[in-house]
PDB file of N, CA and C in Angstrom:
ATOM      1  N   UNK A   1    -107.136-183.292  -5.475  1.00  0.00           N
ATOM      2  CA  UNK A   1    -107.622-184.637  -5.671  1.00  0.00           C
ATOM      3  C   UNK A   1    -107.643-184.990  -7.148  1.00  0.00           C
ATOM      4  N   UNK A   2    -107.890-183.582  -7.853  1.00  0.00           N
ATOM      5  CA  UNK A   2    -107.372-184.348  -9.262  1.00  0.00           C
ATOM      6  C   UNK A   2    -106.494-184.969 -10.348  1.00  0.00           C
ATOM      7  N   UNK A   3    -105.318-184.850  -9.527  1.00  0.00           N
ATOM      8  CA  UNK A   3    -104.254-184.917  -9.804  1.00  0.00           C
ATOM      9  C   UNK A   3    -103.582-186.395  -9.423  1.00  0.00           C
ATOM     10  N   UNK A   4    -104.632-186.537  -8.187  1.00  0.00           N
ATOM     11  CA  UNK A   4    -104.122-187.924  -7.347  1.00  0.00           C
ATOM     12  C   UNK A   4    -105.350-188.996  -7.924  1.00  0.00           C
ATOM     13  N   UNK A   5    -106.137-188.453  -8.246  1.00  0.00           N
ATOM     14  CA  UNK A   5    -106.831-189.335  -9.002  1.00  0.00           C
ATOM     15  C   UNK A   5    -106.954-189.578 -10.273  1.00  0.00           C
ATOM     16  N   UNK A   6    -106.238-188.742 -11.524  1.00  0.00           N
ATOM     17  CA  UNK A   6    -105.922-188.676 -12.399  1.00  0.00           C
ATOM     18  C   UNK A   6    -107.226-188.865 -13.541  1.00  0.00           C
ATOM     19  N   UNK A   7    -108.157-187.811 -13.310  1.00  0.00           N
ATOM     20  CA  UNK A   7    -109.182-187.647 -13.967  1.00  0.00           C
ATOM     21  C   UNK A   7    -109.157-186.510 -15.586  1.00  0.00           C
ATOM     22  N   UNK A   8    -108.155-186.350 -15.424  1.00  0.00           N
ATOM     23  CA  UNK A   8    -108.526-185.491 -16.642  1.00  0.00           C
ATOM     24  C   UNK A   8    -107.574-186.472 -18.138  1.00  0.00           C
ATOM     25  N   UNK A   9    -107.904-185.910 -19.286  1.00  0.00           N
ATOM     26  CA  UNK A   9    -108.366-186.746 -20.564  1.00  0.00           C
ATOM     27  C   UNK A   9    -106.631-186.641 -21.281  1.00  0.00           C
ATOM     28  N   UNK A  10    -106.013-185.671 -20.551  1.00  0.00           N
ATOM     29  CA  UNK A  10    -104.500-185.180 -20.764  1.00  0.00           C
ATOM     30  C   UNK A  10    -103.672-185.364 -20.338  1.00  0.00           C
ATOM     31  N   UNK A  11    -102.973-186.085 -20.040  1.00  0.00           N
ATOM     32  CA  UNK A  11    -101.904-186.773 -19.152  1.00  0.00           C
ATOM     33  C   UNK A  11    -100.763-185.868 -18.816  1.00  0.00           C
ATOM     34  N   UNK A  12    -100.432-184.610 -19.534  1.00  0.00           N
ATOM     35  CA  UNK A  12     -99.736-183.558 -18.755  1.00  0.00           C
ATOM     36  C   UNK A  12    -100.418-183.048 -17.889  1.00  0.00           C
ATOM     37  N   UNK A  13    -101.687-183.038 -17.835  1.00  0.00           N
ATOM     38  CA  UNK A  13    -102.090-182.583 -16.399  1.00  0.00           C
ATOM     39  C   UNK A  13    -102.390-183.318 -15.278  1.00  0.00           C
ATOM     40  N   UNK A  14    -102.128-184.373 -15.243  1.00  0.00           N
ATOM     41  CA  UNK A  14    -102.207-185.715 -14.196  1.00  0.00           C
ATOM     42  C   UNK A  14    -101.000-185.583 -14.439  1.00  0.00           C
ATOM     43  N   UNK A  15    -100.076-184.695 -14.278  1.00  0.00           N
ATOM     44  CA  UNK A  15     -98.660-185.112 -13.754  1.00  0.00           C
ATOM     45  C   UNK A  15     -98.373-183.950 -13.300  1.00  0.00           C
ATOM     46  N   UNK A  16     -99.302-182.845 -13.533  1.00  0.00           N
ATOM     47  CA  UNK A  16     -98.373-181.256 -12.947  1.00  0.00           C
ATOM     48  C   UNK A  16     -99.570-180.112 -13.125  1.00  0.00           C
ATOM     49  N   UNK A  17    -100.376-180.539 -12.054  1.00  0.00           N
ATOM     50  CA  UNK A  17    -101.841-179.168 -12.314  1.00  0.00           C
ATOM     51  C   UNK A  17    -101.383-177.902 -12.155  1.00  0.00           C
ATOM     52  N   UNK A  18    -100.018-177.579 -11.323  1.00  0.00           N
ATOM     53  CA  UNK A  18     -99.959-176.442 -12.765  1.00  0.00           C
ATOM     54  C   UNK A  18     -99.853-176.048 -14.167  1.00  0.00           C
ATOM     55  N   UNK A  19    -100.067-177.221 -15.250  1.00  0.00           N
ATOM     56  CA  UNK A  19    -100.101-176.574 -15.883  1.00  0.00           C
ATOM     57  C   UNK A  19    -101.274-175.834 -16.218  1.00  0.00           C
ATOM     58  N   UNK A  20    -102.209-176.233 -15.801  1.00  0.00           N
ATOM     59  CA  UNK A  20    -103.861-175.605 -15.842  1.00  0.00           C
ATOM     60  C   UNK A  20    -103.309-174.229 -15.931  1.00  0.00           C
ATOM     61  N   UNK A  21    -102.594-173.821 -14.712  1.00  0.00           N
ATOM     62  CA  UNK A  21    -102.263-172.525 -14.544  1.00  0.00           C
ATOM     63  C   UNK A  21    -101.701-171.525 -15.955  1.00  0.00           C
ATOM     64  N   UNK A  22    -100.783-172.405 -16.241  1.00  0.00           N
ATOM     65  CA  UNK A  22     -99.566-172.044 -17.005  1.00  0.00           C
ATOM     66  C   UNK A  22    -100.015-172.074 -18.766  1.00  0.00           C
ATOM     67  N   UNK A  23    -101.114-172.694 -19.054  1.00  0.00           N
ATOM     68  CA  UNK A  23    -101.854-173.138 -20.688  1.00  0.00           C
ATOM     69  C   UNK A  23    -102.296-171.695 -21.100  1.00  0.00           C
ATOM     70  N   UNK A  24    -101.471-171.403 -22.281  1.00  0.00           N
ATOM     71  CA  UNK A  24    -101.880-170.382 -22.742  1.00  0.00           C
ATOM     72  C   UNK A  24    -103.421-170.721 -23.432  1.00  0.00           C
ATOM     73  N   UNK A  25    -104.391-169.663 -23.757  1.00  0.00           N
ATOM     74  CA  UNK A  25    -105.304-169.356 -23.875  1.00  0.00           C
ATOM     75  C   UNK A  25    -105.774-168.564 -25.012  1.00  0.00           C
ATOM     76  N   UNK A  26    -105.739-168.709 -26.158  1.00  0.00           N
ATOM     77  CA  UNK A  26    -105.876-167.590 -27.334  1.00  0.00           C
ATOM     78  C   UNK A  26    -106.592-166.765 -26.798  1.00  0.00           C
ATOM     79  N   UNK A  27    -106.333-165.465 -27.769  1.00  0.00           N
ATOM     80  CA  UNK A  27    -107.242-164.398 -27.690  1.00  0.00           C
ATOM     81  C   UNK A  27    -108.505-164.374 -27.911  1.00  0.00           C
ATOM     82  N   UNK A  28    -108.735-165.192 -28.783  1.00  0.00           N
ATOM     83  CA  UNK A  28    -110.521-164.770 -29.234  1.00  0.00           C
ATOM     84  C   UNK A  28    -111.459-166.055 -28.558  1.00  0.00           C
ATOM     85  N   UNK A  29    -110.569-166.686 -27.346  1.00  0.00           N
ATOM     86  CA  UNK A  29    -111.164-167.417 -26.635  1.00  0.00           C
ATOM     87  C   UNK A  29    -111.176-166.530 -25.394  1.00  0.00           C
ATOM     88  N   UNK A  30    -112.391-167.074 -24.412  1.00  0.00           N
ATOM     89  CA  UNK A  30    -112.106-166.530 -23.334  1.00  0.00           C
ATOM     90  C   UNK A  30    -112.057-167.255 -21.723  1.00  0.00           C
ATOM     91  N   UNK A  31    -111.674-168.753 -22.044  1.00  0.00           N
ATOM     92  CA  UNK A  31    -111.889-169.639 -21.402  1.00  0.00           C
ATOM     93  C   UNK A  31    -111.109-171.005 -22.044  1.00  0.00           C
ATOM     94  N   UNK A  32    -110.756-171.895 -21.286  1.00  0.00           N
ATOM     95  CA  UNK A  32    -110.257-173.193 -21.797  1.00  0.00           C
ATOM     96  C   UNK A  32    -111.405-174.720 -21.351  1.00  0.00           C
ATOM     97  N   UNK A  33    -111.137-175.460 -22.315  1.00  0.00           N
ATOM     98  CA  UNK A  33    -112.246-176.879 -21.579  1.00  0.00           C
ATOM     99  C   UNK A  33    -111.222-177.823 -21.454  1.00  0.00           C
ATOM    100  N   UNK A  34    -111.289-178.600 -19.975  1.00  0.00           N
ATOM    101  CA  UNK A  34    -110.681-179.448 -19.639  1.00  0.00           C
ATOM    102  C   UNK A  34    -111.203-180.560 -19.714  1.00  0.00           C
ATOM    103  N   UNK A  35    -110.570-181.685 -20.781  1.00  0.00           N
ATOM    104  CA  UNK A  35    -111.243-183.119 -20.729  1.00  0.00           C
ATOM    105  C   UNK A  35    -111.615-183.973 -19.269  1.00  0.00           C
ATOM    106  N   UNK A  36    -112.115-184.498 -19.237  1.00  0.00           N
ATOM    107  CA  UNK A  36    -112.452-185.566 -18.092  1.00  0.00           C
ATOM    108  C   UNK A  36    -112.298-186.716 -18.929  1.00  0.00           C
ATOM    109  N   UNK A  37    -111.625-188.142 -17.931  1.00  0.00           N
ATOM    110  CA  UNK A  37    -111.987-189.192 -18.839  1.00  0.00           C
ATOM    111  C   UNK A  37    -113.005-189.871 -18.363  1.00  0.00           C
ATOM    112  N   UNK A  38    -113.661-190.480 -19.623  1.00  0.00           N
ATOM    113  CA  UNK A  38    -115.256-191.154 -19.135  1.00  0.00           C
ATOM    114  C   UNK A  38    -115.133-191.853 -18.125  1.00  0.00           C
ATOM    115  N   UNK A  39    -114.187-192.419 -17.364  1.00  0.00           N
ATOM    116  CA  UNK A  39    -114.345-193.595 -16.420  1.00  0.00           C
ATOM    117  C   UNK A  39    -114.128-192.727 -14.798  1.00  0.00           C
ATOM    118  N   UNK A  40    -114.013-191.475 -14.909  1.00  0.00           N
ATOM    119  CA  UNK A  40    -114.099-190.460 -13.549  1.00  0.00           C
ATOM    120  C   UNK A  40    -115.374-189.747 -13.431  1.00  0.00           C
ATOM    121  N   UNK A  41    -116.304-189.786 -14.568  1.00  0.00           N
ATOM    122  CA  UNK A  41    -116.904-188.598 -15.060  1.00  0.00           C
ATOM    123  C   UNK A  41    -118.369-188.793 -13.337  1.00  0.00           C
ATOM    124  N   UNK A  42    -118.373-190.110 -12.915  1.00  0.00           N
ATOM    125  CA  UNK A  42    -119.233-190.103 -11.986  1.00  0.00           C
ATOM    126  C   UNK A  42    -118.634-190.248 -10.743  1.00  0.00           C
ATOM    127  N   UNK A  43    -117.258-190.110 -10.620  1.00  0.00           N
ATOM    128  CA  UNK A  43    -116.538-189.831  -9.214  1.00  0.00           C
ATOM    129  C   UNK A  43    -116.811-188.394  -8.267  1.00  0.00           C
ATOM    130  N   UNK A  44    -117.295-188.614  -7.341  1.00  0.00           N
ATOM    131  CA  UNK A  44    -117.502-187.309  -6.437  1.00  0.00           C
ATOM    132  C   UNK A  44    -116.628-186.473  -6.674  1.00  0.00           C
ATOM    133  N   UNK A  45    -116.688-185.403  -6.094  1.00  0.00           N
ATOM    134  CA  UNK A  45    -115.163-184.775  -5.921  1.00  0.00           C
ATOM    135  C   UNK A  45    -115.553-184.096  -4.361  1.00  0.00           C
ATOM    136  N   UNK A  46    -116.503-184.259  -4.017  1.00  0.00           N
ATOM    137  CA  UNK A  46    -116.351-184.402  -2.189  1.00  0.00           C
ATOM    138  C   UNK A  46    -116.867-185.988  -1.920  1.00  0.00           C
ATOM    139  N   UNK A  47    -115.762-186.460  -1.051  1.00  0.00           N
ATOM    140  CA  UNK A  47    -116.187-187.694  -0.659  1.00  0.00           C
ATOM    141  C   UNK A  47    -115.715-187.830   0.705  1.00  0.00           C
ATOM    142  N   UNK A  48    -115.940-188.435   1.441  1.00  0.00           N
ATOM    143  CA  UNK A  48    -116.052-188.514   3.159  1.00  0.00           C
ATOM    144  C   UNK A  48    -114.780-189.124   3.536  1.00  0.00           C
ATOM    145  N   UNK A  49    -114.265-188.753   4.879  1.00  0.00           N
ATOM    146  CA  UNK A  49    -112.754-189.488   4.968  1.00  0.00           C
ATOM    147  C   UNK A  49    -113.263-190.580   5.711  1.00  0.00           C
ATOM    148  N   UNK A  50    -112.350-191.584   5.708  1.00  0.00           N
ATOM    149  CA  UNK A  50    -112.132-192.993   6.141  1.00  0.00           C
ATOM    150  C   UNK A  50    -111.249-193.260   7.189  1.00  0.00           C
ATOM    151  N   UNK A  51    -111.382-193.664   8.185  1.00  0.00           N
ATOM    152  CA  UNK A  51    -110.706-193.812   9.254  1.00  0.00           C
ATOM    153  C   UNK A  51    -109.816-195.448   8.962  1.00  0.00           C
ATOM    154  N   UNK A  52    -108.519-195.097   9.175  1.00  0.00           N
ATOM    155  CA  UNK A  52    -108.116-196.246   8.749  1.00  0.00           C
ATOM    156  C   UNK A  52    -106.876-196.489  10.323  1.00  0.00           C
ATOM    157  N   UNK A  53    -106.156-197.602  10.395  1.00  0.00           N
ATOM    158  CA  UNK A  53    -105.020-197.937  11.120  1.00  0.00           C
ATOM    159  C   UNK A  53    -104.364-196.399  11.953  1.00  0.00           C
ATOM    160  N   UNK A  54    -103.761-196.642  10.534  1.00  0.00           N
ATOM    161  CA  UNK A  54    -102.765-195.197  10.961  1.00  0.00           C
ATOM    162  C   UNK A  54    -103.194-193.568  10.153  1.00  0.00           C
ATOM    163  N   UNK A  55    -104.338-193.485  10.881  1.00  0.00           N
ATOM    164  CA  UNK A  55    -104.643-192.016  10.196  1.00  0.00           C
ATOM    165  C   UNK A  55    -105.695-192.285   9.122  1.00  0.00           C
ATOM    166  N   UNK A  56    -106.127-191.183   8.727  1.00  0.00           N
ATOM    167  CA  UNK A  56    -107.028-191.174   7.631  1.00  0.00           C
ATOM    168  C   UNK A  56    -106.889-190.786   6.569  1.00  0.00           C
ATOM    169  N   UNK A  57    -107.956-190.879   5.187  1.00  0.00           N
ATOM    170  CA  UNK A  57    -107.791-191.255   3.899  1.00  0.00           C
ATOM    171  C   UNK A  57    -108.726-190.381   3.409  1.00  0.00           C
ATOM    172  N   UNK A  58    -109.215-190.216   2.729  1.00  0.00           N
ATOM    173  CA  UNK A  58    -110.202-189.932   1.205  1.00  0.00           C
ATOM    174  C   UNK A  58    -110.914-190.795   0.812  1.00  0.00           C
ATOM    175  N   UNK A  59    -112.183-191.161   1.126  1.00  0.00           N
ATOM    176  CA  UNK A  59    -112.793-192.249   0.462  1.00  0.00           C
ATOM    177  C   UNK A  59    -112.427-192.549  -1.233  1.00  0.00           C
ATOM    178  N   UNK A  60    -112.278-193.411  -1.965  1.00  0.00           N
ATOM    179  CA  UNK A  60    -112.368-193.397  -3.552  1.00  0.00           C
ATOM    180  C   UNK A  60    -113.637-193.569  -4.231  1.00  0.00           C
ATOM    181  N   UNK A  61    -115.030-193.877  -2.908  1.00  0.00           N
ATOM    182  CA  UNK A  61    -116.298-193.788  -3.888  1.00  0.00           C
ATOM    183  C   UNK A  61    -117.262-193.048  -3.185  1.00  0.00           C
ATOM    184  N   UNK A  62    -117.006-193.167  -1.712  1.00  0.00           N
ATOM    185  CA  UNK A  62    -118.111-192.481  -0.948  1.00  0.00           C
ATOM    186  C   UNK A  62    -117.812-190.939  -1.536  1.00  0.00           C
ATOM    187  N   UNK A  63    -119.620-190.704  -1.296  1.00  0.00           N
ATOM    188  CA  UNK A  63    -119.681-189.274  -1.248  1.00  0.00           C
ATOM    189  C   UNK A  63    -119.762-188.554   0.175  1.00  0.00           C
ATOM    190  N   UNK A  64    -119.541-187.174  -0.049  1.00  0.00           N
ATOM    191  CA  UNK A  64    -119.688-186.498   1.575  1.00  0.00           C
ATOM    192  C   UNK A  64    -121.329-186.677   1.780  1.00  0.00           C
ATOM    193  N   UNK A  65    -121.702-187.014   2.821  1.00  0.00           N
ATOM    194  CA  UNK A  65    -122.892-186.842   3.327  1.00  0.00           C
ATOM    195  C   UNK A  65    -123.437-185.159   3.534  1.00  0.00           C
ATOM    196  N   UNK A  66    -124.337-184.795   3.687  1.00  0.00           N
ATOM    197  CA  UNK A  66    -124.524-183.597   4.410  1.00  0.00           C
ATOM    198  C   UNK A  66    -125.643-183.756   5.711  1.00  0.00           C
ATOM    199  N   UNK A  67    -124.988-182.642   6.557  1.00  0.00           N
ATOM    200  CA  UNK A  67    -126.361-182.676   7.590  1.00  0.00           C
ATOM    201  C   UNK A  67    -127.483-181.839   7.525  1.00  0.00           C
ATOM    202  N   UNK A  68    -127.949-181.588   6.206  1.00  0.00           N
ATOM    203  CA  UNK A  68    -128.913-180.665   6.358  1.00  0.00           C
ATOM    204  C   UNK A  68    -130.144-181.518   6.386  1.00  0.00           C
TER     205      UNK A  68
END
């Protein structure tokens, strides 16, 4: 979904999340930080599907409910 929603701050990676995979990483790091851009930063990333015509969707704002 992040890819289709194009949330991150880098535009090579809204075109090919592998590269997440593929980003080298220096040594005396031990981890990478991935931008978000401010205008996703309050988008779910579970959100409830939508029953539409022909098949269903991904909401773009709902969140998943839970039944607990």
């Amino acid at each position: 979904m992040a890819k289709r929603d194009q949330i991150f701050a880098v535009e090579y990676l809204n075109k090919n999340i592998n590269n997440v995979y593929q980003a080298k990483i220096p040594k005396h790091k031990r981890s990478m930080t991935l931008k978000i851009k401010k205008d996703k930063l309050d988008v779910s990333i579970f959100r409830q599907l939508e029953r539409l015509e022909k098949g269903y969707r991904t909401s773009p704002d709902k969140p998943l409910k839970t039944d607990i």
